[in-house]
Protein backbone atom coordinates (compact mmCIF):
# COMPACT_ATOMS: atom_id res chain seq x y z
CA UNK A 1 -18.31 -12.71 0.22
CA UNK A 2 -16.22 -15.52 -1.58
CA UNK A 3 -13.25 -13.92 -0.68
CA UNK A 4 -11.87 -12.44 2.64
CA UNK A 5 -13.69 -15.18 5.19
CA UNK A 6 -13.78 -13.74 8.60
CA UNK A 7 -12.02 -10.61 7.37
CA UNK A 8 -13.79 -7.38 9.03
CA UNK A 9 -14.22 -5.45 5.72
CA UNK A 10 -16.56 -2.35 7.84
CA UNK A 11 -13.73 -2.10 9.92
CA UNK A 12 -10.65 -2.09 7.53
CA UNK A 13 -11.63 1.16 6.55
CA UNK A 14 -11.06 4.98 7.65
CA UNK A 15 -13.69 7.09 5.53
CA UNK A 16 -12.35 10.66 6.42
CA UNK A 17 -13.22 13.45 4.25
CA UNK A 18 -9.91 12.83 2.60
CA UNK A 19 -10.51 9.57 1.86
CA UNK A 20 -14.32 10.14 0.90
CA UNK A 21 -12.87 12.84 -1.64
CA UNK A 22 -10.05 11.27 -3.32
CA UNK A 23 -10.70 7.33 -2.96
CA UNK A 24 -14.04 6.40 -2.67
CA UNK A 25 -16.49 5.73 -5.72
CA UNK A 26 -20.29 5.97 -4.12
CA UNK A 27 -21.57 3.17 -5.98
CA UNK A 28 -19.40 -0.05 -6.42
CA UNK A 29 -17.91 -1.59 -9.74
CA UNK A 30 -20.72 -2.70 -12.26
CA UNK A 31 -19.50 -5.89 -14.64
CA UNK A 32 -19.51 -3.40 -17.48
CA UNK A 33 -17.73 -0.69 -15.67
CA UNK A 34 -14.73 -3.45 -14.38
CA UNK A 35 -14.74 -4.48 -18.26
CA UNK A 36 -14.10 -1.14 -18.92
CA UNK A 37 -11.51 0.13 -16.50
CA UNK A 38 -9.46 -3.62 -17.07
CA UNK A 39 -9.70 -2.50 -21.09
CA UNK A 40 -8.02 1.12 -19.88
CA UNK A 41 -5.34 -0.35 -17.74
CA UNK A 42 -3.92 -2.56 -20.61
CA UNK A 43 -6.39 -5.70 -20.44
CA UNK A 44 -4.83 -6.91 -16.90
CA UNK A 45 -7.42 -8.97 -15.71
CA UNK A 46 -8.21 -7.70 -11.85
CA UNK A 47 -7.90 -10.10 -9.15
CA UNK A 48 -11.77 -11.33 -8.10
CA UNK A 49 -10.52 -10.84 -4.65
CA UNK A 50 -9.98 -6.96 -5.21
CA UNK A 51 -13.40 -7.09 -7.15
CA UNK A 52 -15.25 -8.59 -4.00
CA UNK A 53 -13.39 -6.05 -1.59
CA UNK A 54 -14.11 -3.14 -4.15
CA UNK A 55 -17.86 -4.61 -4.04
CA UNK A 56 -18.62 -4.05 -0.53
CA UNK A 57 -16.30 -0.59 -0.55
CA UNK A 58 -15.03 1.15 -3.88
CA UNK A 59 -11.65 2.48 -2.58
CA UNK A 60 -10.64 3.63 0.23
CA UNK A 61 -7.57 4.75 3.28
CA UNK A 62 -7.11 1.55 5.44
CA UNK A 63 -7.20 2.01 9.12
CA UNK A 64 -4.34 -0.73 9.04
CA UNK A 65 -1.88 0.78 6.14
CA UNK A 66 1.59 -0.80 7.40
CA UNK A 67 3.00 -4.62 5.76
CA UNK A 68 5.57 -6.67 6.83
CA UNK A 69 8.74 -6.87 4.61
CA UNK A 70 11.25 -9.15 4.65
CA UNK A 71 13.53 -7.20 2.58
CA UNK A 72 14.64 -3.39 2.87
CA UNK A 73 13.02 -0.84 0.93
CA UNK A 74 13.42 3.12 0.73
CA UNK A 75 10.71 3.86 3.31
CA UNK A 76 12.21 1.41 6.27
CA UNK A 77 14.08 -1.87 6.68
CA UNK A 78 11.17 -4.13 7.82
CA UNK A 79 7.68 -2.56 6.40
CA UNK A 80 6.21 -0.40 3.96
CA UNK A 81 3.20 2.23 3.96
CA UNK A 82 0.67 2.40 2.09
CA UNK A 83 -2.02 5.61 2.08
CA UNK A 84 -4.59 4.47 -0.10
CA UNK A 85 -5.85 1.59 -2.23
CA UNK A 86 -7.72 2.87 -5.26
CA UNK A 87 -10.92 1.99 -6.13
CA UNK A 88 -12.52 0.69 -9.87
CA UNK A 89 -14.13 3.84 -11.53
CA UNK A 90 -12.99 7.03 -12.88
CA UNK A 91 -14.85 9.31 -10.54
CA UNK A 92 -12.21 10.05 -7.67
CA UNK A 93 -8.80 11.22 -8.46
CA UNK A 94 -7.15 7.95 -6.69
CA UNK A 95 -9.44 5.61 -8.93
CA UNK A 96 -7.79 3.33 -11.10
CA UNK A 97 -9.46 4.80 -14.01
CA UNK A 98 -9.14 8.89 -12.11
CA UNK A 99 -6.78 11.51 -13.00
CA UNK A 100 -4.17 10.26 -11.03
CA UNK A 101 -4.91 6.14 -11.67
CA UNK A 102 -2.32 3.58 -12.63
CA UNK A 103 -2.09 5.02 -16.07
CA UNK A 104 -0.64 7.87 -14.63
CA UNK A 105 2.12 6.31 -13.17
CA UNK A 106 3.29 4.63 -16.03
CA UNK A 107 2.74 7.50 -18.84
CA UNK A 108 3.67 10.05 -16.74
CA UNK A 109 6.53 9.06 -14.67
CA UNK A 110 7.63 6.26 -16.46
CA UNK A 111 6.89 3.52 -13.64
CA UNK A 112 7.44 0.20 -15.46
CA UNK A 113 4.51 -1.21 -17.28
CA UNK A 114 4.02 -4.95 -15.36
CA UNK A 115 0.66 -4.63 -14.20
CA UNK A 116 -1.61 -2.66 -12.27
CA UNK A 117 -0.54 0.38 -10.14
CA UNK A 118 -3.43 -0.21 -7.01
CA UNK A 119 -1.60 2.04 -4.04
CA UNK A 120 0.14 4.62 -3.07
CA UNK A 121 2.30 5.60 -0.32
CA UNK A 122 3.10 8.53 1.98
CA UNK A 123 5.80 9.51 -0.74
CA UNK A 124 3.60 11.18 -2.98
CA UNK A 125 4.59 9.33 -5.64
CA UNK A 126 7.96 7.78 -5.24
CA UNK A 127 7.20 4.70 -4.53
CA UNK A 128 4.15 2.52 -5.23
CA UNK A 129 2.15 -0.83 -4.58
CA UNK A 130 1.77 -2.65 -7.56
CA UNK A 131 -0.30 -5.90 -8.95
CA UNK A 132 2.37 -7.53 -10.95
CA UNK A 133 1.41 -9.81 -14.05
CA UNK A 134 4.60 -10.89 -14.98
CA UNK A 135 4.79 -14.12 -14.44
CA UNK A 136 1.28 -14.69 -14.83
CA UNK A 137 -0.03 -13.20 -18.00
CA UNK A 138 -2.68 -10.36 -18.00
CA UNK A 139 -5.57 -12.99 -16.98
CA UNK A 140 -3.54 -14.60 -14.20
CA UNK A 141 -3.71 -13.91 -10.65
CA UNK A 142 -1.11 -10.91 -9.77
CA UNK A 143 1.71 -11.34 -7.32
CA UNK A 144 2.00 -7.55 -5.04
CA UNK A 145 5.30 -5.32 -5.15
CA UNK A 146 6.79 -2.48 -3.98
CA UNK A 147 8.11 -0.24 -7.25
CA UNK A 148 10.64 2.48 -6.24
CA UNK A 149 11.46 5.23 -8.22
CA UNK A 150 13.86 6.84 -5.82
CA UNK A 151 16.10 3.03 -6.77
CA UNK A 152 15.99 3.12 -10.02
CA UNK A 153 12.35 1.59 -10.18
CA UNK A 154 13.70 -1.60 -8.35
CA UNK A 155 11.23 -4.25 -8.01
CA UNK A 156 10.64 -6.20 -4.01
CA UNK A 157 8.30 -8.81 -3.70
CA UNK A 158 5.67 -7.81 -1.14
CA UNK A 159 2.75 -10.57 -1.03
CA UNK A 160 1.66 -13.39 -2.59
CA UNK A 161 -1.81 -12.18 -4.00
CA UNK A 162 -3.89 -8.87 -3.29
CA UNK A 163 -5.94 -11.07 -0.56
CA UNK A 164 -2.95 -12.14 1.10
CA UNK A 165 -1.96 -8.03 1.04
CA UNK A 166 -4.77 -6.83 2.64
CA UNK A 167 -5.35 -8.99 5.43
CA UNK A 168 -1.32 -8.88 5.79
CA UNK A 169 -1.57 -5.32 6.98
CA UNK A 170 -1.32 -4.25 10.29
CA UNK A 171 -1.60 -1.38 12.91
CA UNK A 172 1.01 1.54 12.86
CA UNK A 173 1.42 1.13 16.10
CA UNK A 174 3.33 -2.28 15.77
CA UNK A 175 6.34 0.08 13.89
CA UNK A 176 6.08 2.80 16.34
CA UNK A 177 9.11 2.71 19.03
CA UNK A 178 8.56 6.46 20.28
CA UNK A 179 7.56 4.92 23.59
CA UNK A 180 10.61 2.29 23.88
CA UNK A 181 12.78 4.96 22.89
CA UNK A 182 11.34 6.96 26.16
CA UNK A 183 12.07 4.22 28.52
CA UNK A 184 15.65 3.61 26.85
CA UNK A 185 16.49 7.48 27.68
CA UNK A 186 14.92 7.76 30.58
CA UNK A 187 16.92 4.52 31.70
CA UNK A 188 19.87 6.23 30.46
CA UNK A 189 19.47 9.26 32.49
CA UNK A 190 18.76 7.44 35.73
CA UNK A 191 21.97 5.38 35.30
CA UNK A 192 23.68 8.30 34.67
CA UNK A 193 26.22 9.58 31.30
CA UNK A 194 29.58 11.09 32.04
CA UNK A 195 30.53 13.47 29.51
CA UNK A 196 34.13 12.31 29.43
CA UNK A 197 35.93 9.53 30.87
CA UNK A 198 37.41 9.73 34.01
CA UNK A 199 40.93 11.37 35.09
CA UNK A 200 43.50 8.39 35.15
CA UNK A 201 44.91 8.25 38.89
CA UNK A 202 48.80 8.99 38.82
């Protein structure tokens, strides 16, 4: 695969039943059927790196689904979530051509129209992953963002290109402090609280 060198595609992905029902086409994109769906989403040119990785899987839930973020958004200060990337057809309801496919997003809750809606996120709808054309015309190659609807459909830059996005993401288990947040009680507790200070001495 031209793109993704090195990158363990087999492995990037979690096909649950979930994901196998709502994400993933069974065959991948034919050139007529990508002519199609780009003709649908407003002529936006897809990325040939999301073409390759919809290739060797149409769609899918990543096992990795966190990113990195420099700047704040509504889900956390440092990273963002993603629960599916959807794949190029019209057979699954997460497709980008399926009953709930970037069109959706921007005909039905008014998401701004800059590119190509490609993920969603644990907030059922509130916030989205975006390919953003912009700056680079409908045959360019797409910057990624974060679109939030809860702020006003405010616009943070989250990658460079779709490539860079997907082999940016990483393990939830890098944003999970449950465990550091064990040892700072427990430490707590062994060095003891007092409920109030301490009488003064007369």
């Amino acid at each position: 695969m031209e793109h993704f060198e090195g990158f363990d595609v087999a492995g990037f992905w979690d096909d649950s039943a979930y994901a196998l029902k709502e994400y993933v086409e069974e065959n991948p994109p034919t050139q007529e059927l990508i002519a199609s769906v780009e003709e649908e989403l407003g002529g936006y040119r897809l990325p040939d790196s999301y073409i390759a990785l919809m290739t060797a899987h149409n769609g899918g839930v990543p096992n990795r689904d966190h990113f990195p973020m420099a700047e704040p958004t509504s889900w956390a200060d440092d990273h963002i979530v993603i629960t599916g990337i959807r794949g190029i057809g019209r057979t699954r309801p997460q497709s980008l051509g399926g009953e709930f496919g970037s069109r959706f997003w921007t005909d039905m809750w008014e998401y701004p129209d800059i590119g190509v809606y490609f993920a969603d996120t644990p907030s059922a709808g509130h916030d989205m992953l975006a390919l953003d054309y912009r700056a680079c015309g409908r045959d360019g190659e797409p910057a990624v963002v974060h679109v939030d609807q809860e702020g006003d459909f405010a616009i943070t830059s989250v990658a460079e290109n779709f490539e860079a996005f997907v082999t940016g993401l990483v393990d939830e288990s890098v944003y999970d402090t449950s465990e550091e947040d064990r040892i700072d009680a427990l430490a707590t507790v062994r060095e003891g609280v007092s409920p109030r200070p301490p009488a003064a001495v007369a």
